[in-house]
Each structure stands twice: as C-alpha cells, then as structure tokens.
C-alpha atoms as a PDB file:
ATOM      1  CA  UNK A   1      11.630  88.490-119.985  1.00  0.00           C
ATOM      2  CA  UNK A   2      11.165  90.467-117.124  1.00  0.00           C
ATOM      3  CA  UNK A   3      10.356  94.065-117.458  1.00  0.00           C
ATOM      4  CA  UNK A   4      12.053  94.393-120.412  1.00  0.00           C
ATOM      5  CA  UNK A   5      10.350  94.583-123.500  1.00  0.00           C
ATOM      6  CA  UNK A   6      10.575  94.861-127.151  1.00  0.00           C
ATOM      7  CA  UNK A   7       9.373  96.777-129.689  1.00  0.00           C
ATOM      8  CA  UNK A   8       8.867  94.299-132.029  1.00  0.00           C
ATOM      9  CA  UNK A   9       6.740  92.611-128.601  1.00  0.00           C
ATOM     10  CA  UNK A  10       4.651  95.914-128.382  1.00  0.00           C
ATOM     11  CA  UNK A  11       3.703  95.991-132.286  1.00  0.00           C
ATOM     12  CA  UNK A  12       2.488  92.365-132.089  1.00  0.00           C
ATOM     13  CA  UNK A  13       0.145  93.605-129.667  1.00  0.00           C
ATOM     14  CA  UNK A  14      -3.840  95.263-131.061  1.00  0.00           C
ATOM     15  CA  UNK A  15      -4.462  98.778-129.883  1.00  0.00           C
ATOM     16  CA  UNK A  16      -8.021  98.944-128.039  1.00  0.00           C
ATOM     17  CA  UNK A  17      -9.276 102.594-126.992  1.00  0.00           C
ATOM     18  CA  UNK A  18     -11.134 102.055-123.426  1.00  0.00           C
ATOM     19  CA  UNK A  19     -12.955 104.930-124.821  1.00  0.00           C
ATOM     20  CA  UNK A  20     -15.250 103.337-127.253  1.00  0.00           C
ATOM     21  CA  UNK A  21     -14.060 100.206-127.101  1.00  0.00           C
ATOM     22  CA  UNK A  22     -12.591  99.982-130.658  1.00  0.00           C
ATOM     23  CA  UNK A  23      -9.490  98.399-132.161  1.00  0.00           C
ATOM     24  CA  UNK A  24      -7.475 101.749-133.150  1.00  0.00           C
ATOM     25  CA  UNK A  25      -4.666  99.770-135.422  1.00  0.00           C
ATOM     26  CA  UNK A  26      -0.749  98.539-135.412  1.00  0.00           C
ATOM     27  CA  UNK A  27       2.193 100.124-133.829  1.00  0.00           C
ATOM     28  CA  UNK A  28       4.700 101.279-137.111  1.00  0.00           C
ATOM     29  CA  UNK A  29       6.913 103.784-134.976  1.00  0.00           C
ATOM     30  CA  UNK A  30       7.980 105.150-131.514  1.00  0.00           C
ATOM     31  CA  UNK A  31       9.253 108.694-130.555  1.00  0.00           C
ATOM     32  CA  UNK A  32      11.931 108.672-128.044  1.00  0.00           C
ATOM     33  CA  UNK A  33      12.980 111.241-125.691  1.00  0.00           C
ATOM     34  CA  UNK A  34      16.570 112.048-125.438  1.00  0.00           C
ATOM     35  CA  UNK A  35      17.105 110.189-122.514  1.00  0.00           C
ATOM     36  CA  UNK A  36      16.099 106.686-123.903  1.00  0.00           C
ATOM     37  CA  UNK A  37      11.915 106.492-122.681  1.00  0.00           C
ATOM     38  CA  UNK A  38       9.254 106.358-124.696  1.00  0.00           C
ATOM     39  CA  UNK A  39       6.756 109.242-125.128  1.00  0.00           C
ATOM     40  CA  UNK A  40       4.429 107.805-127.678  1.00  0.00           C
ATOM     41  CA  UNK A  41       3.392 105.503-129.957  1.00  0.00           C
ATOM     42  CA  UNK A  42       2.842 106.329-133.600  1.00  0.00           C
ATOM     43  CA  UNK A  43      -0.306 104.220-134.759  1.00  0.00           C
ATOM     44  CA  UNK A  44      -1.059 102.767-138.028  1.00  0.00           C
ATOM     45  CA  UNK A  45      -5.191 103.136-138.071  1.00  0.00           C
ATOM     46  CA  UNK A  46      -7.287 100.811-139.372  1.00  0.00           C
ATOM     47  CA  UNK A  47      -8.371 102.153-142.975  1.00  0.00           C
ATOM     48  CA  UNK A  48     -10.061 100.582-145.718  1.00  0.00           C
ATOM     49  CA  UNK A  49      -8.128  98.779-148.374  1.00  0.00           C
ATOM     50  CA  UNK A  50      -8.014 101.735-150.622  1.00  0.00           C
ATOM     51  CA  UNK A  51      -6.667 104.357-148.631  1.00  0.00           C
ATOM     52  CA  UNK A  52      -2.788 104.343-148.033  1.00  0.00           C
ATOM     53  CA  UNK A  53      -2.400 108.142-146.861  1.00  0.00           C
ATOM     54  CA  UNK A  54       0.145 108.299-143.788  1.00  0.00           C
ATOM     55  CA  UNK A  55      -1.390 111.571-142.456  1.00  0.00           C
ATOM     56  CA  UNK A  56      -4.121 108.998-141.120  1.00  0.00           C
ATOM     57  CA  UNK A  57      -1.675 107.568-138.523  1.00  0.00           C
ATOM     58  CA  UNK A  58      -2.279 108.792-135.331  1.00  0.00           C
ATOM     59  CA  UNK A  59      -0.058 109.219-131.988  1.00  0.00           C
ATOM     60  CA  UNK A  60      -1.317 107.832-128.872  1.00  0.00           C
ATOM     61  CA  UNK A  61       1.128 109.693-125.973  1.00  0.00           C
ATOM     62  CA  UNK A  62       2.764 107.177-124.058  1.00  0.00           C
ATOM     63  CA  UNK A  63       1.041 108.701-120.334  1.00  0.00           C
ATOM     64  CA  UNK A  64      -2.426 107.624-122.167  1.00  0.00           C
ATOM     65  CA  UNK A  65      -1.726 103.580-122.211  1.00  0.00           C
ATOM     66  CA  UNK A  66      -4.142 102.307-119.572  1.00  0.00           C
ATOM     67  CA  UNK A  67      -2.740  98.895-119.507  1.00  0.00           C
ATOM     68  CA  UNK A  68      -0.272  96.807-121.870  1.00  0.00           C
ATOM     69  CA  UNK A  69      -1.463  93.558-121.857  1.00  0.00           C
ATOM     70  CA  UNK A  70      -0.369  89.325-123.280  1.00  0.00           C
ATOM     71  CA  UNK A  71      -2.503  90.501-126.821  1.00  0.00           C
ATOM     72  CA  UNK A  72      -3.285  94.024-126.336  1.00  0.00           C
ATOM     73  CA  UNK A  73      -2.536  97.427-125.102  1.00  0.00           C
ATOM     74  CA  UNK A  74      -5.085  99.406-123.650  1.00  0.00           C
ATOM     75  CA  UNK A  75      -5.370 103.413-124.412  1.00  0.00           C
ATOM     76  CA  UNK A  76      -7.592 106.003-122.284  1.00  0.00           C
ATOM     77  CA  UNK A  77      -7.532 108.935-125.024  1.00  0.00           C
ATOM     78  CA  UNK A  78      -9.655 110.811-127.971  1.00  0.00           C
ATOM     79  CA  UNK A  79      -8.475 110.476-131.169  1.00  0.00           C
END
C-alpha cells in the first residue's frame, strides 16, 4: 500500500486520546482543504445507546494525531 491510504482504512481504525488514555470513538467524516490534505477528522464519540444527537461528534485537527497505527490512531488533544 505504501503511503497511500484510505479513508475507509483510517475509519477501521479506534481513536485513543494519549491524554487520558481513552477510546474517543469512529471516524464518520473528513474536512479537506482546498488543495486535497486533510485538516481533521470528524469523530463519532462513544455515547450510550440512547443518545443519537450529532452535536456530540467531535473534531480532532489533523496536526493533533500523535501516531496512526495497524488498529489505532493515536491523538495528543483535549476534547
């Protein structure tokens, strides 16, 4: 693969904050700059099973990934 990789390869991937040391959630979306990079990642928190409010998701910039790893991406950030 190379250093190419897919979206679809980052949103298989569990979100851990370095922080704390928690598991923050899925990947759902991506904002892209004009010019094709990625400035963040738009993250799906964990919630319970009754709460389905999108204002919960959270965005995790893309200069605040520590590390993306084989099973999970690493972020250095306060949310």
């Amino acid at each position: 693969m190379g250093d190419k990789m897919r979206l679809s390869d980052l949103q298989n991937k569990n979100i851990v904050n370095v922080i704390d040391g928690k598991n923050i959630g899925n990947i759902i979306d991506v904002n892209i700059s004009n010019d094709g990079k990625i400035e963040s990642l738009i993250i799906e928190t964990n919630k319970n099973l009754l709460s389905f409010n999108r204002d919960l998701d959270k965005e995790v910039l893309w200069k605040d990934i520590a590390k993306i790893g084989e099973d999970v991406i690493l972020i250095n950030t306060r949310l």
